[in-house]
C-alpha atoms as a PDB file:
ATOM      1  CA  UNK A   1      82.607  79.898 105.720  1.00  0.00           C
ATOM      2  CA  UNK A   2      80.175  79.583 108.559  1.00  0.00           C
ATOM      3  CA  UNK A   3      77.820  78.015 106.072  1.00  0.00           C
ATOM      4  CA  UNK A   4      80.472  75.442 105.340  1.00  0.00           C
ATOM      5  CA  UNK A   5      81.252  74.198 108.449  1.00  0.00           C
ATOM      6  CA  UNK A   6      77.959  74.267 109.722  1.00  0.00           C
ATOM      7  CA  UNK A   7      76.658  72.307 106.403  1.00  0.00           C
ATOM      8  CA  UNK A   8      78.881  69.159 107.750  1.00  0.00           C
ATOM      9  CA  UNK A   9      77.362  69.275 111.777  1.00  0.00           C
ATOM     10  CA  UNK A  10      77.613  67.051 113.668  1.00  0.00           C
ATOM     11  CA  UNK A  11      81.076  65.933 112.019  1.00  0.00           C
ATOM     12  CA  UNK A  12      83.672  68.734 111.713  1.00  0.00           C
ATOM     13  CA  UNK A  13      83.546  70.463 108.477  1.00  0.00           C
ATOM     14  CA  UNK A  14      87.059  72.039 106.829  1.00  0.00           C
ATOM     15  CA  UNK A  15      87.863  74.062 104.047  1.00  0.00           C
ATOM     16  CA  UNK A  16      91.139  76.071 102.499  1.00  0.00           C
ATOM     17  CA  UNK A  17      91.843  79.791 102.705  1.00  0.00           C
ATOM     18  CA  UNK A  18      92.744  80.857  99.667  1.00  0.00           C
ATOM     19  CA  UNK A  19      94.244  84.794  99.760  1.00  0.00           C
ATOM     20  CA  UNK A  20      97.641  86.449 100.278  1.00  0.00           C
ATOM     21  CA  UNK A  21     100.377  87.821 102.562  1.00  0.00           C
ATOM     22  CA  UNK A  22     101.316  91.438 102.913  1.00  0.00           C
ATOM     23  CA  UNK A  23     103.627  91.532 105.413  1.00  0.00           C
ATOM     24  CA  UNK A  24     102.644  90.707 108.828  1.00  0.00           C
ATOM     25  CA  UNK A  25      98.999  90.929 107.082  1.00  0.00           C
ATOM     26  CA  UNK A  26      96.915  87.722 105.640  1.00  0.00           C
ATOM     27  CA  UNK A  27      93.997  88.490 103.057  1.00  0.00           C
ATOM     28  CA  UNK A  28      91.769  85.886 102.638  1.00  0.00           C
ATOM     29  CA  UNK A  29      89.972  86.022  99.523  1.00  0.00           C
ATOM     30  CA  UNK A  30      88.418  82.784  98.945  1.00  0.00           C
ATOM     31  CA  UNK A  31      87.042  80.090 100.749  1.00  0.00           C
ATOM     32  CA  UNK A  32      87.479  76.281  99.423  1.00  0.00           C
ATOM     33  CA  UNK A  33      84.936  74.024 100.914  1.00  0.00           C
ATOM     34  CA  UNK A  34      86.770  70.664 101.113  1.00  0.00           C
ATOM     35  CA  UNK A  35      84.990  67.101 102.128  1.00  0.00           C
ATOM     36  CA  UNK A  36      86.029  65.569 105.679  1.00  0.00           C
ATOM     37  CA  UNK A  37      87.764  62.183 104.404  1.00  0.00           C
ATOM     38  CA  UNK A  38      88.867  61.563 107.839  1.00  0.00           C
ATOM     39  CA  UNK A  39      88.345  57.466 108.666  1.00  0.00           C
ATOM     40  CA  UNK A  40      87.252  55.544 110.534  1.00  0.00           C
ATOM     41  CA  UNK A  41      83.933  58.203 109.303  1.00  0.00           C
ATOM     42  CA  UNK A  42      82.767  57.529 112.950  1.00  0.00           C
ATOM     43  CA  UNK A  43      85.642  59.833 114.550  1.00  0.00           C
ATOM     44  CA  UNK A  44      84.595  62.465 111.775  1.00  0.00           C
ATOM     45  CA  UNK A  45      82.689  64.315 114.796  1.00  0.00           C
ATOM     46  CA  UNK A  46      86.029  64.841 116.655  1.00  0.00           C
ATOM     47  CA  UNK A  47      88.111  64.665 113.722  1.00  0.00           C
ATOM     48  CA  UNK A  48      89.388  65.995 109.816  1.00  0.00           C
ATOM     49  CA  UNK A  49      91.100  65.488 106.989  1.00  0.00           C
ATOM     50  CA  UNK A  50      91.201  67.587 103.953  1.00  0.00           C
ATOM     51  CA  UNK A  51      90.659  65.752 100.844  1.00  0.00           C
ATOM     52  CA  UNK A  52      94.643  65.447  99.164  1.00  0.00           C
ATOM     53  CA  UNK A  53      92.563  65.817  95.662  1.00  0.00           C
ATOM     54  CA  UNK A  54      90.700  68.942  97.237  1.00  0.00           C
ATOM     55  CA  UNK A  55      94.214  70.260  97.960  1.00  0.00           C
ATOM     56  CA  UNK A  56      95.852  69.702  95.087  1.00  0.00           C
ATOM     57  CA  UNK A  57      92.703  71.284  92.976  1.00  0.00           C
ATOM     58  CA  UNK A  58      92.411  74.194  95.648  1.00  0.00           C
ATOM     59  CA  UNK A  59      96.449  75.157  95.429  1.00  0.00           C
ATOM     60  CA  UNK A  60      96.303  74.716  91.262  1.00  0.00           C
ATOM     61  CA  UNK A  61      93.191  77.538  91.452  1.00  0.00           C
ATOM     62  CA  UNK A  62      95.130  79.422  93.778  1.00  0.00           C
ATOM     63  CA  UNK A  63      98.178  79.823  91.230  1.00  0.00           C
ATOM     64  CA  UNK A  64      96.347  80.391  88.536  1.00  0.00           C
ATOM     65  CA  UNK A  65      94.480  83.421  90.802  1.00  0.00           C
ATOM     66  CA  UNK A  66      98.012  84.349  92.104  1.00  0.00           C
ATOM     67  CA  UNK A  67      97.220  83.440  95.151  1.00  0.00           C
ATOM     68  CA  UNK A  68      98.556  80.944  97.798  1.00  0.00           C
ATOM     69  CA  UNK A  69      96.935  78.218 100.598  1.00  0.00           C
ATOM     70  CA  UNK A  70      97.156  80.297 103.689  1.00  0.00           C
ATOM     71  CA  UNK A  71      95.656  77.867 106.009  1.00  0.00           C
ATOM     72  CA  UNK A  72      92.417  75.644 106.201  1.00  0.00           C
ATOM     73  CA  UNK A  73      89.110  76.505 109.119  1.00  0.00           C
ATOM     74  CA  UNK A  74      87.249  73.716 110.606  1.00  0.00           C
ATOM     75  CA  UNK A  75      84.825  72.870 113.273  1.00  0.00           C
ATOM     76  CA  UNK A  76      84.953  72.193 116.715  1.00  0.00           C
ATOM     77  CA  UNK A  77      81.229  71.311 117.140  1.00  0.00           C
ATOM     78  CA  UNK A  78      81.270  70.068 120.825  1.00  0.00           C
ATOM     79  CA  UNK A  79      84.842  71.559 121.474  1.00  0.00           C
ATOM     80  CA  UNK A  80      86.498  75.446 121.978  1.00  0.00           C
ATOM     81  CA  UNK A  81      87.631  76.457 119.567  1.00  0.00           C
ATOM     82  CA  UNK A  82      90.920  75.977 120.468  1.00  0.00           C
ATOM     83  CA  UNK A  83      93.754  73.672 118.469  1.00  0.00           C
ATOM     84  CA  UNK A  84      93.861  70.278 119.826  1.00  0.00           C
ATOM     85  CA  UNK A  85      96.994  67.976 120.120  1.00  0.00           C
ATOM     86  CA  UNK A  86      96.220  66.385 116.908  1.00  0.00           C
ATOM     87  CA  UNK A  87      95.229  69.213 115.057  1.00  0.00           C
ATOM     88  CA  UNK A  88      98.881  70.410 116.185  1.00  0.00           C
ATOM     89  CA  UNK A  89     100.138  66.942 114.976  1.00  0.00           C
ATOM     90  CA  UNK A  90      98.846  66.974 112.228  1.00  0.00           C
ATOM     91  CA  UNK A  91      99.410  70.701 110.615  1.00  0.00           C
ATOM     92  CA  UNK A  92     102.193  71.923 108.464  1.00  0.00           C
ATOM     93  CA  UNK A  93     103.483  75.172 109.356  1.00  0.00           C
ATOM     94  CA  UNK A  94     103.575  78.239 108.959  1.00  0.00           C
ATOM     95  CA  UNK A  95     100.158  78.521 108.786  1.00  0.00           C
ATOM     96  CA  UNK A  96      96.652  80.007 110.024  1.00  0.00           C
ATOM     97  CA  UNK A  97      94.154  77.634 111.537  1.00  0.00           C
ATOM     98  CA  UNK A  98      90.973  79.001 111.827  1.00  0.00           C
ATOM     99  CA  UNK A  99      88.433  77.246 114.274  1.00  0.00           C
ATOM    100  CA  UNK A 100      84.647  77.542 114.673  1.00  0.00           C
ATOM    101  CA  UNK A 101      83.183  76.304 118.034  1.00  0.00           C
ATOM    102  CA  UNK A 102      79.937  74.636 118.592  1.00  0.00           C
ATOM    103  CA  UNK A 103      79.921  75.413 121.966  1.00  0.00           C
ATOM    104  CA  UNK A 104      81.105  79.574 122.285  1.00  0.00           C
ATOM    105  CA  UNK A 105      78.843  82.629 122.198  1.00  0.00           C
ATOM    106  CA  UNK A 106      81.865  83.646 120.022  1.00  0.00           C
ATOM    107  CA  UNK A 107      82.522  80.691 118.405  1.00  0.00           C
ATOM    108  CA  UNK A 108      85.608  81.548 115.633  1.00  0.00           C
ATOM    109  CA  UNK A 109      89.157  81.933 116.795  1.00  0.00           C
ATOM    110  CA  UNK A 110      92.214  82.511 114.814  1.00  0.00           C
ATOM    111  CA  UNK A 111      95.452  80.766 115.357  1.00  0.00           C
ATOM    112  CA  UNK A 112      99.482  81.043 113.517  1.00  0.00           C
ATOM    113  CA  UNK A 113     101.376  78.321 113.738  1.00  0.00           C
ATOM    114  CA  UNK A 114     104.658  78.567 112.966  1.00  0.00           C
ATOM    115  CA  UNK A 115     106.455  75.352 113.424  1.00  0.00           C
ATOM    116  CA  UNK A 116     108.139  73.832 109.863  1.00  0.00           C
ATOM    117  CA  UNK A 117     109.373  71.017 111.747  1.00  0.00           C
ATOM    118  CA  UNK A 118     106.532  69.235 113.847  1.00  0.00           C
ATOM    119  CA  UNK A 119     103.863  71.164 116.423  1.00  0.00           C
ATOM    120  CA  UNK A 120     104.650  74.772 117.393  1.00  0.00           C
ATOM    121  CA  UNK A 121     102.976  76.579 120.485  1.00  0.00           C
ATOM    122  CA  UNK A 122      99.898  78.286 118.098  1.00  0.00           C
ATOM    123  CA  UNK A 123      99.714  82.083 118.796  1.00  0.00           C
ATOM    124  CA  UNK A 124      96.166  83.331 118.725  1.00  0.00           C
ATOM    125  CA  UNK A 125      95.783  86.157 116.686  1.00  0.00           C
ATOM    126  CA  UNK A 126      93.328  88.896 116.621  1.00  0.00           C
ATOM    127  CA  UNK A 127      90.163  88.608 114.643  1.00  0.00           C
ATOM    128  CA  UNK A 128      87.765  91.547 112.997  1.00  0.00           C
ATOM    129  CA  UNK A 129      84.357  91.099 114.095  1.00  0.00           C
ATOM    130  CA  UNK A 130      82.247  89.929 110.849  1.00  0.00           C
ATOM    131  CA  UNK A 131      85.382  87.550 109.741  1.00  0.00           C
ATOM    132  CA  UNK A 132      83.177  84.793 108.807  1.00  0.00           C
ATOM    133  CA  UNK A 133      80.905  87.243 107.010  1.00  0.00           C
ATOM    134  CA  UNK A 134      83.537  88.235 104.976  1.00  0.00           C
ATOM    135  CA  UNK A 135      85.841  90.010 106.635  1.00  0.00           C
ATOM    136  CA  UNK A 136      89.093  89.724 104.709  1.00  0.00           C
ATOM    137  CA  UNK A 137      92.063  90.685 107.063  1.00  0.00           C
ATOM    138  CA  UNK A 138      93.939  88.971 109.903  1.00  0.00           C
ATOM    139  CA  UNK A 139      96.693  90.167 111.155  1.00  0.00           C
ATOM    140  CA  UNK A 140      99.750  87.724 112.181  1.00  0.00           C
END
């Protein structure tokens, strides 16, 4: 994953988590590098947009796999990493965001949000050292 969103810098990179919920746990056991199709391309530094074609492929995979979308990561690369307003906008809960920072000694942070209907307050949650090394648990 770090790979990934680093590969896009100085835009913000994004990809799907691919894995599955046991109760209040989420496994993530795949990563699905996705293109930033944000426009104007200019705002791509400050701004994403998963591919609706990535999607579509990623949650087909997933099924087959029986597993589910769990959430998409991206990069912050002159931000925290910390959902912005239109990150909030634009998301479709529940969900897990996961953000890398360009800018943090620590730079990944974990959030759930859980609004179905328009932007929730996200709730960080706790993250395992090593997650972007492949680390596979969160818990929500």
């Amino acid at each position: 994953m770090e790979r990934t969103l680093q590969a896009a810098f100085p835009e913000e990179g994004c990809a799907l988590l691919l894995g599955q919920t046991r109760g209040t746990t989420l496994e993530l056991h795949r990563v699905w590098p996705c293109c930033n199709s944000w426009e104007p391309a200019q705002e791509r530094d400050h701004r994403f947009q998963l591919d609706p074609r990535e999607q579509l492929l990623a949650q087909r995979w997933a099924r087959e796999k029986e597993l589910q979308v769990i959430g998409a990561a991206h990069g912050h690369p002159s931000s925290p990493a910390i959902p912005s307003a239109t990150d909030l906008e634009l998301c479709f809960g529940p969900t897990l965001m996961l953000i890398r920072s360009g800018l943090e000694q620590n730079p990944w942070r974990a959030w759930w949000i859980e609004g179905e209907e328009g932007p929730s307050e996200p709730r960080e949650l706790p993250l395992r050292q090593g997650l972007a090394a492949g680390d596979q648990r969160l818990g929500k």
